[in-house]
Protein backbone atom coordinates (compact mmCIF):
# COMPACT_ATOMS: atom_id res chain seq x y z
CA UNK A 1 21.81 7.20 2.62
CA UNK A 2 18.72 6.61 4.77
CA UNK A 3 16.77 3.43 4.79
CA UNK A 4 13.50 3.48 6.78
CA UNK A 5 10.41 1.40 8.49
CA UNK A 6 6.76 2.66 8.29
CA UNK A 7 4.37 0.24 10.52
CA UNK A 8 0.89 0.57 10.71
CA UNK A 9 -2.14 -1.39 12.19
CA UNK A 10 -5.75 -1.16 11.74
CA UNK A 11 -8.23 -3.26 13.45
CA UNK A 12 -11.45 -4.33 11.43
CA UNK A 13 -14.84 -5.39 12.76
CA UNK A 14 -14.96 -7.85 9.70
CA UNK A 15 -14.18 -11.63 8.92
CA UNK A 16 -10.63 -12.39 7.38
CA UNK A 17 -11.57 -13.55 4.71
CA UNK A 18 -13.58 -10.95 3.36
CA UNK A 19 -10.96 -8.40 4.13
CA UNK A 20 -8.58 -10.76 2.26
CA UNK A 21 -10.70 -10.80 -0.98
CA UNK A 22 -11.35 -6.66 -0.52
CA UNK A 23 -7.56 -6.02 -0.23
CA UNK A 24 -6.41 -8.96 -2.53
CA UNK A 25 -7.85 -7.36 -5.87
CA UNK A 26 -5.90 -4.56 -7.17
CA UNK A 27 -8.68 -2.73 -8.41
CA UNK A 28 -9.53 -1.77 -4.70
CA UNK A 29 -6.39 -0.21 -4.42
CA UNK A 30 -7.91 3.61 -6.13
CA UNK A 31 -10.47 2.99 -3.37
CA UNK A 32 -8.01 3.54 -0.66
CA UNK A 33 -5.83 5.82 -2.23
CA UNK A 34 -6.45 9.76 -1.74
CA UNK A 35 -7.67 11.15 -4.42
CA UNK A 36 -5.47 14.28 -4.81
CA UNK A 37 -2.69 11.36 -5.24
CA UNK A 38 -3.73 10.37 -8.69
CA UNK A 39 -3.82 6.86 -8.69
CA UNK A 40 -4.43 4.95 -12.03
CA UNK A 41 -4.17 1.78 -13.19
CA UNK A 42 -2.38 1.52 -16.38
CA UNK A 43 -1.78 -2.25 -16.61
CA UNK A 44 -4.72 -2.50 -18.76
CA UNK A 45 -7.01 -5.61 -17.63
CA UNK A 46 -5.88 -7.43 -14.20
CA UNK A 47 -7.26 -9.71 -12.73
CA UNK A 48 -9.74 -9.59 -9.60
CA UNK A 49 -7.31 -11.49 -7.58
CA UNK A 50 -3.52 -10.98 -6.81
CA UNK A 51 -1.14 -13.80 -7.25
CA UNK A 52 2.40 -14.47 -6.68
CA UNK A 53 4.88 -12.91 -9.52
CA UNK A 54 1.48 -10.44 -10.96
CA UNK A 55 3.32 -7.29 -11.85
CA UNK A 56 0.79 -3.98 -11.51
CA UNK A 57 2.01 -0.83 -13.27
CA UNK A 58 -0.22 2.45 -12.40
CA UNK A 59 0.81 6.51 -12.21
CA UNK A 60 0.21 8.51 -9.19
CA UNK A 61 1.27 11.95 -8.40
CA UNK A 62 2.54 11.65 -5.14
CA UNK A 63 4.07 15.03 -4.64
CA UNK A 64 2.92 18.65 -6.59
CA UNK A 65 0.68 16.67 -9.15
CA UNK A 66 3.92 15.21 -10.56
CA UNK A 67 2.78 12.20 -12.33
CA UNK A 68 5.00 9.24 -11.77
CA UNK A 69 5.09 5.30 -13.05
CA UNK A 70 5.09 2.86 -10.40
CA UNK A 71 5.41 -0.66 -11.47
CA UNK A 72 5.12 -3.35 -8.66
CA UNK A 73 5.94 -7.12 -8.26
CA UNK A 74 3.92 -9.02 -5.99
CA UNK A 75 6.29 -11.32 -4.59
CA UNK A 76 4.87 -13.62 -1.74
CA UNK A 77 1.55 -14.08 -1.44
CA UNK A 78 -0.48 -16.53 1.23
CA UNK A 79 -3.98 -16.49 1.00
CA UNK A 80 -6.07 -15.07 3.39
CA UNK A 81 -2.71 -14.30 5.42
CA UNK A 82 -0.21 -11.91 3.93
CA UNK A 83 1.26 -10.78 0.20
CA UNK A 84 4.06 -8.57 -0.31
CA UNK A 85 4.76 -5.88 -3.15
CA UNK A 86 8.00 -4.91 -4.26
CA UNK A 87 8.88 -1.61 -6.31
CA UNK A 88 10.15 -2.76 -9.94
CA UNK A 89 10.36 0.51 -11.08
CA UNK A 90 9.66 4.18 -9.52
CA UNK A 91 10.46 7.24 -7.05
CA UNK A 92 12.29 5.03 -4.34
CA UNK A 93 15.67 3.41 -4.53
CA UNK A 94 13.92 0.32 -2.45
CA UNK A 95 10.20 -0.21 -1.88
CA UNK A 96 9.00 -3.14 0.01
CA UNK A 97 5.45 -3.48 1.51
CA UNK A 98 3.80 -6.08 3.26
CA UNK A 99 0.37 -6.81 4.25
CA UNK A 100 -0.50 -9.16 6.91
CA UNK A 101 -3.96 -10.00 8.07
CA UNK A 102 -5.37 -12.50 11.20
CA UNK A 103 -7.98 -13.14 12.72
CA UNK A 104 -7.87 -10.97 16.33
CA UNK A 105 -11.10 -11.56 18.46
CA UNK A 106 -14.45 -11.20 16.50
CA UNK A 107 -12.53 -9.49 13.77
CA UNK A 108 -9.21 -9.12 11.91
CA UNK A 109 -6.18 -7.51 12.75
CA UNK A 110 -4.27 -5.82 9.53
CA UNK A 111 -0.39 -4.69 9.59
CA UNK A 112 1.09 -2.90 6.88
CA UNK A 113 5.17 -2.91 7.16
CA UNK A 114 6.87 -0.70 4.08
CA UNK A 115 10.95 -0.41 4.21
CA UNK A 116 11.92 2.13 1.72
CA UNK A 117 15.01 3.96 0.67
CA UNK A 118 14.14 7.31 -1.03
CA UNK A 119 16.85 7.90 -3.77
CA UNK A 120 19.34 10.88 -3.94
CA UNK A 121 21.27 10.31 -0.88
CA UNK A 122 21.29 13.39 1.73
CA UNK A 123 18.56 15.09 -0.34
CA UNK A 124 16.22 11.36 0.21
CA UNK A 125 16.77 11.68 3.65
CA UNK A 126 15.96 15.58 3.65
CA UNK A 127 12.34 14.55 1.82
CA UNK A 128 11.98 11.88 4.32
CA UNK A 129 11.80 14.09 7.00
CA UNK A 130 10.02 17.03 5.47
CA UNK A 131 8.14 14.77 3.10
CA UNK A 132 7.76 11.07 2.74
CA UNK A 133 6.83 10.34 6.54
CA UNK A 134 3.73 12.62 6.50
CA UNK A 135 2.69 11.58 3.36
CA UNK A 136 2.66 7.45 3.95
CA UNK A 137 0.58 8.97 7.22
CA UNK A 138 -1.63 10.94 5.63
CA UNK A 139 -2.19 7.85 3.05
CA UNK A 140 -2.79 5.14 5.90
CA UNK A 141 -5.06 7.77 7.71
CA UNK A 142 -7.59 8.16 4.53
CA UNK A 143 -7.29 4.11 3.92
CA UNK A 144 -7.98 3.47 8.01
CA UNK A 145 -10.78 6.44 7.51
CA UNK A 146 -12.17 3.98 3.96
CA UNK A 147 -12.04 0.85 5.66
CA UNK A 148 -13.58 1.50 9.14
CA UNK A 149 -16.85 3.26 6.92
CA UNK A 150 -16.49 -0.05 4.61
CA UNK A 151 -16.61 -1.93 7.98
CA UNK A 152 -18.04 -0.30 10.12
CA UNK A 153 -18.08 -1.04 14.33
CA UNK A 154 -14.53 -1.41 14.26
């Protein structure tokens, strides 16, 4: 039974707070998302702006076209510093991901920290390897790709 860390850090040639109100509405969450992944929003209407306890439900087809439910809590939130998300229901026996943003010379620095257990034991740790580790790359590469053409110089 495998638990594991995925870190990632982007710096952005943009003020913290408008990264903050970008990355703070769910909505802009499709915009960051591959496309071959699916993503849809099936909470119905939400809000432009996260808040603590919000609960977001959407499908994505993370692996083969497989569509999946996803429903996520967002359980800390600090404006214009850091919220975190937390897996209600969906693929992974644990799923907890949390965005920081500061300020970091004329820009802002952004860390993304996701612990996850994949389910089924062995076999989780089998689609880690193979699997789940080049995907959550592959899906922080196109977002890093998005947000340095959103802001660009960074």
């Amino acid at each position: 039974m495998g638990f594991y860390q995925f870190k990632r850090t982007q710096y952005l040639e943009c003020p913290t707070s408008e990264l903050w109100a970008f990355i703070s509405n769910p909505t802009n969450l499709k915009k960051i998302t591959p496309k071959e992944m699916g993503f849809d929003i099936t909470s119905g209407e939400i809000p432009e702006k996260m808040y603590r306890g919000m609960i977001i439900s959407y499908t994505v087809a993370p692996l083969l076209g497989i569509k999946t439910t996803w429903v996520t809590e967002i359980t800390q939130l600090e404006e214009n510093r850091y919220f975190i998300d937390e897996q209600r229901m969906g693929p992974y026996k644990i799923w907890h991901h949390q965005h920081f943003i500061e300020p970091s010379g004329t820009g802002t620095l952004m860390t993304d920290i996701i612990s996850y257990q994949p389910p089924f034991g062995f076999l989780g740790a089998l689609a880690n390897r193979i699997i789940i580790k080049r995907k959550l790359n592959q899906i922080f590469d196109y977002r890093a790709k998005v947000l340095t053409t959103r802001y660009p110089n960074s």
